[in-house]
C-alpha atoms as a PDB file:
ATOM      1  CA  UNK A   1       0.000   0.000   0.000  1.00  0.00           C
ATOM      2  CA  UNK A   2       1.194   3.275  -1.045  1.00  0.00           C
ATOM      3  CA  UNK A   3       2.134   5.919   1.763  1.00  0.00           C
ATOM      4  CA  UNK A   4      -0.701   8.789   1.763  1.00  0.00           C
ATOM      5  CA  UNK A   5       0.405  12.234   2.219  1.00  0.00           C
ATOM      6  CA  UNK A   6      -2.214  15.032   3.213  1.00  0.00           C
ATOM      7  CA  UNK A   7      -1.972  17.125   0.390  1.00  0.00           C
ATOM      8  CA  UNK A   8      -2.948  17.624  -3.145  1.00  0.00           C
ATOM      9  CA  UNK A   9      -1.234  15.165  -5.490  1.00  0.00           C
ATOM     10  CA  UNK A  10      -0.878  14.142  -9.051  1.00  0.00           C
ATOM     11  CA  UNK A  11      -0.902  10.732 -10.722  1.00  0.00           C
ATOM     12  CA  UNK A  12      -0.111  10.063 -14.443  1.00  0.00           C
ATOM     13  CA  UNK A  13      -1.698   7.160 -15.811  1.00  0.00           C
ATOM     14  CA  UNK A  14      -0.445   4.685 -18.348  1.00  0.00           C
ATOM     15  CA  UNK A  15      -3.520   5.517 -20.630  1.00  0.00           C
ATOM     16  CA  UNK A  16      -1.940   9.077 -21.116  1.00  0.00           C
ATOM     17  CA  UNK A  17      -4.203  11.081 -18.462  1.00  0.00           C
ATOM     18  CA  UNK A  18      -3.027  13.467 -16.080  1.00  0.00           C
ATOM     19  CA  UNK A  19      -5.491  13.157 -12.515  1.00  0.00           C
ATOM     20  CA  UNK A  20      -5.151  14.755  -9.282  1.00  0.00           C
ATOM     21  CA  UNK A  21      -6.504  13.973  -5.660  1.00  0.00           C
ATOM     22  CA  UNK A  22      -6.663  15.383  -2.495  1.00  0.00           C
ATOM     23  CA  UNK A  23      -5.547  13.436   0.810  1.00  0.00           C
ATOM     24  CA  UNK A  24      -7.287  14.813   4.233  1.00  0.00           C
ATOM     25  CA  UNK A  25      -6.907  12.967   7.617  1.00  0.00           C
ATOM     26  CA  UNK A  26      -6.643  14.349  11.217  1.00  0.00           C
ATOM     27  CA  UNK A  27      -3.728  13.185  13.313  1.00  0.00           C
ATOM     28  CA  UNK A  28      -6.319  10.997  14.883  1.00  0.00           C
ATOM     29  CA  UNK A  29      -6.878   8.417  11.580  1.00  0.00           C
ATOM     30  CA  UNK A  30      -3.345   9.106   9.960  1.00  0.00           C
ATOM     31  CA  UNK A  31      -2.995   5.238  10.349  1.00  0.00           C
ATOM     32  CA  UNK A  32      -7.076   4.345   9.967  1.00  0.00           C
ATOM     33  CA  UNK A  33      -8.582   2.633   6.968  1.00  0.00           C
ATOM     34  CA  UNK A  34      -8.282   4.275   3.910  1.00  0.00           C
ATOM     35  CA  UNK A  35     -11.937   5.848   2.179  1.00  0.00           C
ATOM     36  CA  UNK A  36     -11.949   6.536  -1.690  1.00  0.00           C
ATOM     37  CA  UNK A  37     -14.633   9.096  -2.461  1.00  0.00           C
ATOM     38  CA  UNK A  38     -14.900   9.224  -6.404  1.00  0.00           C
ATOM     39  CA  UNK A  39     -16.045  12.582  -6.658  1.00  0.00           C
ATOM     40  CA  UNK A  40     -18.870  13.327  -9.670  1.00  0.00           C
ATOM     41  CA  UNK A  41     -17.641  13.510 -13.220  1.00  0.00           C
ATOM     42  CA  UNK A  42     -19.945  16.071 -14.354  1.00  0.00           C
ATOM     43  CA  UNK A  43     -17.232  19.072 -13.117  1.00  0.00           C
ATOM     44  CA  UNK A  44     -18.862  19.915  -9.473  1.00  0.00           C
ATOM     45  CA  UNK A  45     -15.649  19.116  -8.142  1.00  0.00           C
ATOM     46  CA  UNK A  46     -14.508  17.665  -4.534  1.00  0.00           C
ATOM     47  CA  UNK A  47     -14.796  20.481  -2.416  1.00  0.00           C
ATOM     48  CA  UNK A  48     -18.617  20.623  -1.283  1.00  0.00           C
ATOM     49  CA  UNK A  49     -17.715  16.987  -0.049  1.00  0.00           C
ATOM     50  CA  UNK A  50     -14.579  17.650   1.548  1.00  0.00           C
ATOM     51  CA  UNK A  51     -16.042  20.199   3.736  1.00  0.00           C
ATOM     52  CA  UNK A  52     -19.308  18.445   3.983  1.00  0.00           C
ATOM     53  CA  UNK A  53     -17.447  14.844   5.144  1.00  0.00           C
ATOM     54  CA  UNK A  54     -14.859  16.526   7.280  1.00  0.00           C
ATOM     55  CA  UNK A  55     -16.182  15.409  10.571  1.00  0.00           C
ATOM     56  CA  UNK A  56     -15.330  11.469   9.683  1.00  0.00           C
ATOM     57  CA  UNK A  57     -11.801  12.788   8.964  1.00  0.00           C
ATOM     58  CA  UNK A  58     -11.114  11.884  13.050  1.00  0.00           C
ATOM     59  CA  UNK A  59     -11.867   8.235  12.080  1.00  0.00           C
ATOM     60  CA  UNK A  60     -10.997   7.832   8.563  1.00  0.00           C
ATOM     61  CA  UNK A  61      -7.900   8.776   5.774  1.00  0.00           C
ATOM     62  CA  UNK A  62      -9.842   9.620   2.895  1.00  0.00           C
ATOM     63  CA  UNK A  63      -8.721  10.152  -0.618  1.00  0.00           C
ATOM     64  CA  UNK A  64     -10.642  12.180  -3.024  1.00  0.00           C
ATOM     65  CA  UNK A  65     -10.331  11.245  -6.770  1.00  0.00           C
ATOM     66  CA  UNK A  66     -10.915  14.202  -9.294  1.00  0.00           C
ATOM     67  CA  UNK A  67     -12.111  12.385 -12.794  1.00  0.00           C
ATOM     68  CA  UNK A  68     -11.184  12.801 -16.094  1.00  0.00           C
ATOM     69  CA  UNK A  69     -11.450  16.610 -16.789  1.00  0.00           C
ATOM     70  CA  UNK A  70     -12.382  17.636 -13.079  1.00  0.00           C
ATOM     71  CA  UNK A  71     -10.601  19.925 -10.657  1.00  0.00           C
ATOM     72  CA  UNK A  72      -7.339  20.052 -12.700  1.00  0.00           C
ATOM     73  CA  UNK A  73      -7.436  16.511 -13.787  1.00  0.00           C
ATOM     74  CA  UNK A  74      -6.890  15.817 -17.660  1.00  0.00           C
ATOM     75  CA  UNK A  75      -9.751  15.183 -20.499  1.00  0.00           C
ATOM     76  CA  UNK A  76      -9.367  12.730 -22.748  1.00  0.00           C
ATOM     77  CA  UNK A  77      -9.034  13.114 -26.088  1.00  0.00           C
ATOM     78  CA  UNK A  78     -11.855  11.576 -27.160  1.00  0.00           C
ATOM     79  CA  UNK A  79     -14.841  13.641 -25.434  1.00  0.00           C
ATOM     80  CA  UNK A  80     -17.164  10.296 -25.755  1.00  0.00           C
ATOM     81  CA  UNK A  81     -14.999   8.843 -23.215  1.00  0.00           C
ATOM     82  CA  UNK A  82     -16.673  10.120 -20.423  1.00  0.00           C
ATOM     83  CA  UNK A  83     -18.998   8.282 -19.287  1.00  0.00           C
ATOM     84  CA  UNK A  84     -19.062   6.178 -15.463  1.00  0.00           C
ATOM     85  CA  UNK A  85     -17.435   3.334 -17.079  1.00  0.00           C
ATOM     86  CA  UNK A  86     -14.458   4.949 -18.587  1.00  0.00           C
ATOM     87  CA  UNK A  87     -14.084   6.599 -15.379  1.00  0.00           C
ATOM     88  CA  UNK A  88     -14.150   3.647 -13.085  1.00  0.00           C
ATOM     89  CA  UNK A  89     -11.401   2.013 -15.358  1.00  0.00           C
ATOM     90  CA  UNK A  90      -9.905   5.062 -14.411  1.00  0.00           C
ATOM     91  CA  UNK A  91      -9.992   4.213 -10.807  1.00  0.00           C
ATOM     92  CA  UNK A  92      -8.964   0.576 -11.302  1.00  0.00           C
ATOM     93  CA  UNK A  93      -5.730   2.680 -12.789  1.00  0.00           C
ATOM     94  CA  UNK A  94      -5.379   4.822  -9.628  1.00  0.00           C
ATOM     95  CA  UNK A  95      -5.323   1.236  -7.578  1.00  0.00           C
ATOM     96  CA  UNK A  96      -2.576  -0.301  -8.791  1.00  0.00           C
ATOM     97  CA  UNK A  97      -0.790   3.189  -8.838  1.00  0.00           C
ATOM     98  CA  UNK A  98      -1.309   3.051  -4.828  1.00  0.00           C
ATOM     99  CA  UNK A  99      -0.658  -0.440  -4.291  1.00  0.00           C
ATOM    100  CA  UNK A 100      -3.893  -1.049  -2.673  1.00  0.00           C
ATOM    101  CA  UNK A 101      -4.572  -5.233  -3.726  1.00  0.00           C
ATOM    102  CA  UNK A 102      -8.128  -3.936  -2.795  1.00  0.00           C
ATOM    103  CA  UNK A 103      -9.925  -0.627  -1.924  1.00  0.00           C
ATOM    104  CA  UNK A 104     -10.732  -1.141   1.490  1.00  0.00           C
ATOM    105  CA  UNK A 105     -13.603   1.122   0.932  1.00  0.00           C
ATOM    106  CA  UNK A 106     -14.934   3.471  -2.147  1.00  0.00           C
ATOM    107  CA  UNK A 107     -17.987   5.877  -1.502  1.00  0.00           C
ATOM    108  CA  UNK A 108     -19.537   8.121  -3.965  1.00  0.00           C
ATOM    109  CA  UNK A 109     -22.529  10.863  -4.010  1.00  0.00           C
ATOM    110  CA  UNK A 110     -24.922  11.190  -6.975  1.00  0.00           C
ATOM    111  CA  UNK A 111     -22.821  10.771 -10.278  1.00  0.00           C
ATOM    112  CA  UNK A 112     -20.109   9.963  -7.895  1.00  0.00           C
ATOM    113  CA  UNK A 113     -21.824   6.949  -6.663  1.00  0.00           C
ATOM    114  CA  UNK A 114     -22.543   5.663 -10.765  1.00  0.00           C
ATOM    115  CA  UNK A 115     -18.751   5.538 -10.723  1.00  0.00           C
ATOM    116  CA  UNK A 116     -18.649   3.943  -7.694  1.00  0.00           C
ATOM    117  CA  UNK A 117     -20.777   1.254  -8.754  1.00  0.00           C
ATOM    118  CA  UNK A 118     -19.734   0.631 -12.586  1.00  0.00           C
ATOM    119  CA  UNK A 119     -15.877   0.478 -10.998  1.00  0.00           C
ATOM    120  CA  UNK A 120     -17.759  -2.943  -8.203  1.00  0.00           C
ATOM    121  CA  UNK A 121     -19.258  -4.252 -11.262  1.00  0.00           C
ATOM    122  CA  UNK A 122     -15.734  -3.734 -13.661  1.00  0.00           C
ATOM    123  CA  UNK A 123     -13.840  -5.164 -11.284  1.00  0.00           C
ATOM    124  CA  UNK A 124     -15.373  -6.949  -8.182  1.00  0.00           C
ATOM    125  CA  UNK A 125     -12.784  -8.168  -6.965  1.00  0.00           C
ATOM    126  CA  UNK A 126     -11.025  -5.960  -6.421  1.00  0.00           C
ATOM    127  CA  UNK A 127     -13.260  -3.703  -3.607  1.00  0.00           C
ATOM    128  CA  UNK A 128     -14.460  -4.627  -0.334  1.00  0.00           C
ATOM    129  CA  UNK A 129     -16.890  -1.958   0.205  1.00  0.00           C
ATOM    130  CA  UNK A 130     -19.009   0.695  -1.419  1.00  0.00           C
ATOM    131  CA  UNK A 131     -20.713   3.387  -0.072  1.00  0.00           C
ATOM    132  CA  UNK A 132     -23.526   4.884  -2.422  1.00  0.00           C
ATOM    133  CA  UNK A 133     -25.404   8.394  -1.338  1.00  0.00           C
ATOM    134  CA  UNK A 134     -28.271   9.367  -3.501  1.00  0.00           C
ATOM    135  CA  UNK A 135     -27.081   7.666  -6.489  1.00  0.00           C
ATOM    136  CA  UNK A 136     -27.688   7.590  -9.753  1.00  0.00           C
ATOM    137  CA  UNK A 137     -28.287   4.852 -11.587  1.00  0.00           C
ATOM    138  CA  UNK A 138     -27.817   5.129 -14.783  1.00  0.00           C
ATOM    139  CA  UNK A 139     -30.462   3.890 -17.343  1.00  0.00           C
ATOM    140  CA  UNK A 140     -32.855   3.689 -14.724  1.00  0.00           C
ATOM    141  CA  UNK A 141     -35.865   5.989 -15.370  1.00  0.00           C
ATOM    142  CA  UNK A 142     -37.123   7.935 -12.421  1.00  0.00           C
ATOM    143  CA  UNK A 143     -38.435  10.611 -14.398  1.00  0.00           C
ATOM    144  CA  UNK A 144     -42.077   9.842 -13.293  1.00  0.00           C
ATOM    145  CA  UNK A 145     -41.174  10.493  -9.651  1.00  0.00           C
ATOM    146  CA  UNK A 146     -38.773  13.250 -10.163  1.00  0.00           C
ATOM    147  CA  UNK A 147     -42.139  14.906 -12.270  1.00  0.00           C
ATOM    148  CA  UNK A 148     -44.232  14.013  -8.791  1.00  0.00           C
ATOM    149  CA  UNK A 149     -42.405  16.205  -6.807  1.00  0.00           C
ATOM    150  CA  UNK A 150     -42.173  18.922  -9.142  1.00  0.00           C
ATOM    151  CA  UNK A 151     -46.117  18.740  -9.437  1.00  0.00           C
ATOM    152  CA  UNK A 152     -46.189  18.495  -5.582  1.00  0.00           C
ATOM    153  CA  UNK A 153     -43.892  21.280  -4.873  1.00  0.00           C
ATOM    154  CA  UNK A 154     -45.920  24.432  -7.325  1.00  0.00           C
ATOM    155  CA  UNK A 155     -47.352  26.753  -5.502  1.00  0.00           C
ATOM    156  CA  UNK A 156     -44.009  26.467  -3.233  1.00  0.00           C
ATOM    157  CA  UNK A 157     -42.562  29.844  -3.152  1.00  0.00           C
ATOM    158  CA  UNK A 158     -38.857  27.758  -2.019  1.00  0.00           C
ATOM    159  CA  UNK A 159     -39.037  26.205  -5.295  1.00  0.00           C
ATOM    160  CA  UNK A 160     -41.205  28.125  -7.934  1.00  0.00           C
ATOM    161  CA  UNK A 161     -37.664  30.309  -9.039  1.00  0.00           C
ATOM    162  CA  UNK A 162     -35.954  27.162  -9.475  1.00  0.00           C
ATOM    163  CA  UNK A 163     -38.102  24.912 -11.293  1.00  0.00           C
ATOM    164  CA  UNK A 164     -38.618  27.235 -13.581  1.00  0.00           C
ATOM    165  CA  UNK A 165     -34.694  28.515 -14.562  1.00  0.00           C
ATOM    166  CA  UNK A 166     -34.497  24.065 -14.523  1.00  0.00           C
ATOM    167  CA  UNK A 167     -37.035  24.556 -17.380  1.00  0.00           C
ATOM    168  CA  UNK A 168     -35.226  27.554 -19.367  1.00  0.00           C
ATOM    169  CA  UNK A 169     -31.976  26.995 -18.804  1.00  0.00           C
ATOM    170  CA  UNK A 170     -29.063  27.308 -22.068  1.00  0.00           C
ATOM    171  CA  UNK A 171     -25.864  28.195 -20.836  1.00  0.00           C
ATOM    172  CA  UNK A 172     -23.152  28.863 -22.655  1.00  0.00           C
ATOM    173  CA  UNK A 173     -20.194  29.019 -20.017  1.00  0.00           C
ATOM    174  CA  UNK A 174     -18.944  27.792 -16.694  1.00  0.00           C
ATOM    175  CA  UNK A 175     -19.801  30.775 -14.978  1.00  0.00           C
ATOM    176  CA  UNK A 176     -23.399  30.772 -16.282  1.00  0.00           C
ATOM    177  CA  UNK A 177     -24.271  27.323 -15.013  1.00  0.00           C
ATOM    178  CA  UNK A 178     -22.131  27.744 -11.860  1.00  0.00           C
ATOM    179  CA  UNK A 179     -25.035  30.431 -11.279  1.00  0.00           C
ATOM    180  CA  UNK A 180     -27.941  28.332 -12.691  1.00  0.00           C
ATOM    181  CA  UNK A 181     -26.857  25.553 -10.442  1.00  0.00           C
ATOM    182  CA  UNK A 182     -27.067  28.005  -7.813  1.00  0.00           C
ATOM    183  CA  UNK A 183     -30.132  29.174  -8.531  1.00  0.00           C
ATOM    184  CA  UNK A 184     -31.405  25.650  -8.706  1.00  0.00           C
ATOM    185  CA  UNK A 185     -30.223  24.376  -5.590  1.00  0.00           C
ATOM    186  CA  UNK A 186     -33.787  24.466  -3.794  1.00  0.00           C
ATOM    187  CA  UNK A 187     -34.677  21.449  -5.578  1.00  0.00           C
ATOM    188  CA  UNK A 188     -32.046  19.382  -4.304  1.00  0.00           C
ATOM    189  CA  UNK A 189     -33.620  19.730  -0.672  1.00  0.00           C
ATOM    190  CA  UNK A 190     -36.207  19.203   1.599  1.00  0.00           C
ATOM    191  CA  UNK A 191     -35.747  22.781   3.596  1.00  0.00           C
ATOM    192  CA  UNK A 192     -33.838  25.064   1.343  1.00  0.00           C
ATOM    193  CA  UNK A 193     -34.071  27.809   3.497  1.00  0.00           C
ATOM    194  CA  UNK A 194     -32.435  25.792   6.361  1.00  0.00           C
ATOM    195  CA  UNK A 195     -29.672  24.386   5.099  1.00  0.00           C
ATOM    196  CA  UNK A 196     -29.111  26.215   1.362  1.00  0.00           C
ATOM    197  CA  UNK A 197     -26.502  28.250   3.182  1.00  0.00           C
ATOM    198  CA  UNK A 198     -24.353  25.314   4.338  1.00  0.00           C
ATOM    199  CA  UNK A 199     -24.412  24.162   1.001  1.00  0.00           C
ATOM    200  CA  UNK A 200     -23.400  27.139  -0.493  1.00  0.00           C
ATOM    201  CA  UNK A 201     -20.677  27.305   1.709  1.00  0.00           C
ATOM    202  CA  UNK A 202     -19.155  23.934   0.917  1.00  0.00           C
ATOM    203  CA  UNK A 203     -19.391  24.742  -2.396  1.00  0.00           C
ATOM    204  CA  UNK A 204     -16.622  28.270  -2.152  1.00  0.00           C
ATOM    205  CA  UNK A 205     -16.417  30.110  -5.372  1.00  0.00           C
ATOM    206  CA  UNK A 206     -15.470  26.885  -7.405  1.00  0.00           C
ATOM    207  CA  UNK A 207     -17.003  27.187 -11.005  1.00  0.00           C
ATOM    208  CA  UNK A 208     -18.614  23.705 -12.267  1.00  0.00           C
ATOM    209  CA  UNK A 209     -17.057  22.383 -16.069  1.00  0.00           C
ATOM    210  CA  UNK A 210     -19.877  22.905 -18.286  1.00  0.00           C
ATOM    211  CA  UNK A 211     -17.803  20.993 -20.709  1.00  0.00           C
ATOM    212  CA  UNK A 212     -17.839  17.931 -18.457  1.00  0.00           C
ATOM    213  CA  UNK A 213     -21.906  18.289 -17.816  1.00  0.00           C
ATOM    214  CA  UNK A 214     -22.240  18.407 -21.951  1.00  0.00           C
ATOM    215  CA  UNK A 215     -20.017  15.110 -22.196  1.00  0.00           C
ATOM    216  CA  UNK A 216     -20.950  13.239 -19.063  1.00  0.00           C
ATOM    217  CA  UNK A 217     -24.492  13.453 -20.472  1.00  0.00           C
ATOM    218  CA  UNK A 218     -23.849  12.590 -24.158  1.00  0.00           C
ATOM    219  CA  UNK A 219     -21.515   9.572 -23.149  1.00  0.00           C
ATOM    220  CA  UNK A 220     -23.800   8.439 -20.551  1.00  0.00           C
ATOM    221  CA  UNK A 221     -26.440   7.865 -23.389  1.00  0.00           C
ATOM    222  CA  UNK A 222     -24.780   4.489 -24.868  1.00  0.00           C
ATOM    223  CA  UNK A 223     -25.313   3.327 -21.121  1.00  0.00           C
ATOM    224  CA  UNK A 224     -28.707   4.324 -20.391  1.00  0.00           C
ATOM    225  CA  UNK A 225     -29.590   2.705 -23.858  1.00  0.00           C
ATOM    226  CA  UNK A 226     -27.699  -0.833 -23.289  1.00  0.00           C
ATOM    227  CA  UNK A 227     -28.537  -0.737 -19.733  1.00  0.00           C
ATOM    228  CA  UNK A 228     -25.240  -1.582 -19.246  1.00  0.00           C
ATOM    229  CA  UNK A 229     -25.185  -0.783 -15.009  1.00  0.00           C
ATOM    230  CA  UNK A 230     -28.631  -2.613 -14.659  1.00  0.00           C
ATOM    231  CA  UNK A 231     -28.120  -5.818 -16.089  1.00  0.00           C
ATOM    232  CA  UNK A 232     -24.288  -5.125 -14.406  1.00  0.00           C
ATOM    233  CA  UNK A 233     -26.028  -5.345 -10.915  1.00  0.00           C
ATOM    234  CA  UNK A 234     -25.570  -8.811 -10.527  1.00  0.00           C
ATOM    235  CA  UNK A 235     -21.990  -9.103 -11.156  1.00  0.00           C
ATOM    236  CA  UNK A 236     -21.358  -6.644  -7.581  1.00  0.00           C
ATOM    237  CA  UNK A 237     -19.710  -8.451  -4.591  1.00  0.00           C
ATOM    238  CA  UNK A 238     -19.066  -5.886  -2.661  1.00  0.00           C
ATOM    239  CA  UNK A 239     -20.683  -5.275   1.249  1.00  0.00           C
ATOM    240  CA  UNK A 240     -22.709  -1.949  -0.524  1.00  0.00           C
ATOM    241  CA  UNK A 241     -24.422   0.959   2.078  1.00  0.00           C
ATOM    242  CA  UNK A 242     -26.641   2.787   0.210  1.00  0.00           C
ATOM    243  CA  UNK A 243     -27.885   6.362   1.752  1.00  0.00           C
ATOM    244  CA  UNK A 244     -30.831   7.983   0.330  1.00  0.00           C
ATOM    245  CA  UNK A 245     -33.200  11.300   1.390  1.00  0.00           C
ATOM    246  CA  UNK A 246     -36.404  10.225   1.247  1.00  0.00           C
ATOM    247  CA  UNK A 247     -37.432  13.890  -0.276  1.00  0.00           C
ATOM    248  CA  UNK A 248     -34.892  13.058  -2.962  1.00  0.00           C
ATOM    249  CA  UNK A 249     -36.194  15.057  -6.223  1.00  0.00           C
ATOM    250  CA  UNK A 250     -32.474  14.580  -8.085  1.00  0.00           C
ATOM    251  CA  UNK A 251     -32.164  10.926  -7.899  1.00  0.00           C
ATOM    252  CA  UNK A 252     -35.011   9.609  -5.933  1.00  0.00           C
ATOM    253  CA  UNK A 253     -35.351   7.028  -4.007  1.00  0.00           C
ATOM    254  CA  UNK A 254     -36.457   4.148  -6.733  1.00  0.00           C
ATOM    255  CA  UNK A 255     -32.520   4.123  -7.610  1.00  0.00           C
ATOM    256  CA  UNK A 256     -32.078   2.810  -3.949  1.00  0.00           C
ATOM    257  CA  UNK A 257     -34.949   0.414  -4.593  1.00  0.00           C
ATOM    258  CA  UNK A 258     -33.720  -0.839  -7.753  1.00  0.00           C
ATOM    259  CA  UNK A 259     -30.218  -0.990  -7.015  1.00  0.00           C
ATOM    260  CA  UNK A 260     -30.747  -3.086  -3.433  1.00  0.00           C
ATOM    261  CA  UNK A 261     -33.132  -5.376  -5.411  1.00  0.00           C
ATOM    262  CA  UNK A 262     -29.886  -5.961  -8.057  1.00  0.00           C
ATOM    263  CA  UNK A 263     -27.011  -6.680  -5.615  1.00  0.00           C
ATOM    264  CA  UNK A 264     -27.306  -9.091  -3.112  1.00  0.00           C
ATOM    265  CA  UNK A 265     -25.035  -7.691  -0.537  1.00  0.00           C
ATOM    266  CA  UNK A 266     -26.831  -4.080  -0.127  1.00  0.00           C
ATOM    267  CA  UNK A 267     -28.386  -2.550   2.348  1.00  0.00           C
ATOM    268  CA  UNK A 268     -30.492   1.020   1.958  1.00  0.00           C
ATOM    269  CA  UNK A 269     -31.463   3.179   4.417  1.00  0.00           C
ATOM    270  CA  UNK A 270     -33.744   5.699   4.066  1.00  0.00           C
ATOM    271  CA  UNK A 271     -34.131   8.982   5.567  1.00  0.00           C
ATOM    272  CA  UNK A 272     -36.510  10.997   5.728  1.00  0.00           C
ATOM    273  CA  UNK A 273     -37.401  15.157   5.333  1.00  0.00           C
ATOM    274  CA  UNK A 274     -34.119  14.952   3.793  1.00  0.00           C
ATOM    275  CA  UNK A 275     -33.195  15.505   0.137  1.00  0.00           C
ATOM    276  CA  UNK A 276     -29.986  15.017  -2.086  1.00  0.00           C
ATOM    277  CA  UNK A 277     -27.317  15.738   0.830  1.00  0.00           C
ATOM    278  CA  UNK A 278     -28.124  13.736   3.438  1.00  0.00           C
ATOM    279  CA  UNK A 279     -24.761  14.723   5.486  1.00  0.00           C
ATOM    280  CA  UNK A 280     -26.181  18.608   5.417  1.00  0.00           C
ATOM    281  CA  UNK A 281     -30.140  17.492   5.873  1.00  0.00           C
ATOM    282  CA  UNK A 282     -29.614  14.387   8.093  1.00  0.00           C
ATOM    283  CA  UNK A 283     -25.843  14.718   9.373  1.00  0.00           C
ATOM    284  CA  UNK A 284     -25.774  12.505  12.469  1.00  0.00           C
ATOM    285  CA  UNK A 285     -27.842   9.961  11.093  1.00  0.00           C
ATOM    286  CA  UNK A 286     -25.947  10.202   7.866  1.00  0.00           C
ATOM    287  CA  UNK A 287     -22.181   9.921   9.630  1.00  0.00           C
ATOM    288  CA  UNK A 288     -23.413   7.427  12.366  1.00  0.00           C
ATOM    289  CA  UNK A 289     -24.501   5.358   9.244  1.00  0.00           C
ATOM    290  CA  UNK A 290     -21.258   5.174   7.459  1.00  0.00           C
ATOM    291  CA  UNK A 291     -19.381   4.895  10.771  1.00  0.00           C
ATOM    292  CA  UNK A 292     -21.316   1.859  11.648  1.00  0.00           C
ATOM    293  CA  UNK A 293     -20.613   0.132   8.103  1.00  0.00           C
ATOM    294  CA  UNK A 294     -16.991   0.767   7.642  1.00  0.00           C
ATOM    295  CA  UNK A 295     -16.218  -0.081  10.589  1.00  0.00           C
ATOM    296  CA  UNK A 296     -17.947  -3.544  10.477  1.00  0.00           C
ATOM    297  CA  UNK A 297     -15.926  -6.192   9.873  1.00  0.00           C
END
């Protein structure tokens, strides 16, 4: 196993991209079990997760991966290759770079956690855990719910603003959807008001790659239309935690209900008055959670 520096850091892969990754640890877990989080390949960045999972830093090292084209990390030079799978080859890459024979543990949020999971079903061997928090799983249509809350929620002066720049929005830069995304937050929670500020904060002044948002979504087309992470279910070994907020309106909960029904080993929890951030929403339920099932043995 690779020695892991707190720091930022830089790996070159043999497949001719550049990536970089973060380290964070407290002098408490310098020597505890080592967490990938695969951060989202759309271009949010790692940042509104490491602020938002620094309180597990006292009891876990944990290494965040920056994909293909995020947070300095290269893009390939083929722009279809960027869907999940291409990315979770990418982290089988980043493996044998560390030495690990197995990641003890990955975790991913949203498009983080579609990584998460193609990489158990590319290579299940080779993982002994996964963490996924409101995932998505891709090809799986939850447009009918996603359309119920919308219906549910007019009227709702938290949401009315942002429903309707979700319906209008074209942008043309990163600094235009950095402040779409912004001004669509409120859908992405259960009490905006609350905890919108928290979120906001995680996030800094970080602009999100509109360039990886256009490609992630083209390249994850070929998947949704083969299926290719459904029917992959099966083929997952790994002891999988999956997290969901019940209030979900991103990725609701019927990708936890799916996904559990697909891999054996999986476990959902669900929690509710809580949306896509259940560590802002739901934080001690949320943290007690993964606490409990990495350190399981």
């Amino acid at each position: 196993m690779a020695d892991l520096i707190a720091g930022e850091h830089h790996f070159a892969a043999p497949n001719g991209l550049d990536f970089t990754y973060t380290v964070r640890y407290s002098e408490q877990s310098v020597n505890s079990l080592p967490v990938l989080v695969q951060c989202p390949g759309w271009g949010i960045g790692s940042r509104y997760l490491e602020v938002g999972l620094s309180p597990l830093e006292k009891h876990f090292k944990f290494i965040y991966f920056h994909p293909r084209g995020t947070a300095g990390s290269s893009r390939p030079d083929d722009p279809t290759e960027m869907s999940c799978f291409d990315m979770a080859r990418d982290l089988e890459l980043f493996r044998i770079y560390l030495r690990f024979d197995r990641y003890p543990a990955l975790l991913g949020h949203s498009h983080g956690g579609a990584i998460a999971l193609a990489y158990a079903q590319l290579f299940p061997e080779n993982v002994t855990k996964i963490i996924l928090i409101d995932h998505r799983l891709i090809g799986f249509d939850d447009s009918s719910a996603s359309r119920g809350f919308k219906r549910d929620r007019k009227g709702d002066s938290r949401y009315d603003k942002a429903y309707k720049v979700q319906d209008t929005a074209s942008p043309t830069s990163d600094s235009e959807f950095t402040e779409l995304f912004h001004e669509m937050a409120p859908i992405y929670f259960y009490d905006p008001e609350a905890h919108i500020p928290a979120f906001f904060a995680a996030l800094g002044q970080d602009q999100i790659s509109l360039w990886c948002v256009q490609k992630v979504n083209a390249a994850e087309k070929k998947v949704k239309r083969e299926a290719t992470m459904i029917k992959g279910l099966k083929r997952v070994t790994a002891q999988t935690l999956i997290i969901f907020g019940n209030q979900d309106a991103q990725c609701t909960i019927e990708n936890l209900e799916q996904t559990k029904s697909g891999i054996h080993s999986a476990t959902g929890i669900v929690l509710d008055e809580c949306g896509h951030f259940p560590w802002i929403e739901k934080r001690e339920e949320t943290f007690t959670a993964v606490r409990a099932f990495l350190e399981a043995e």
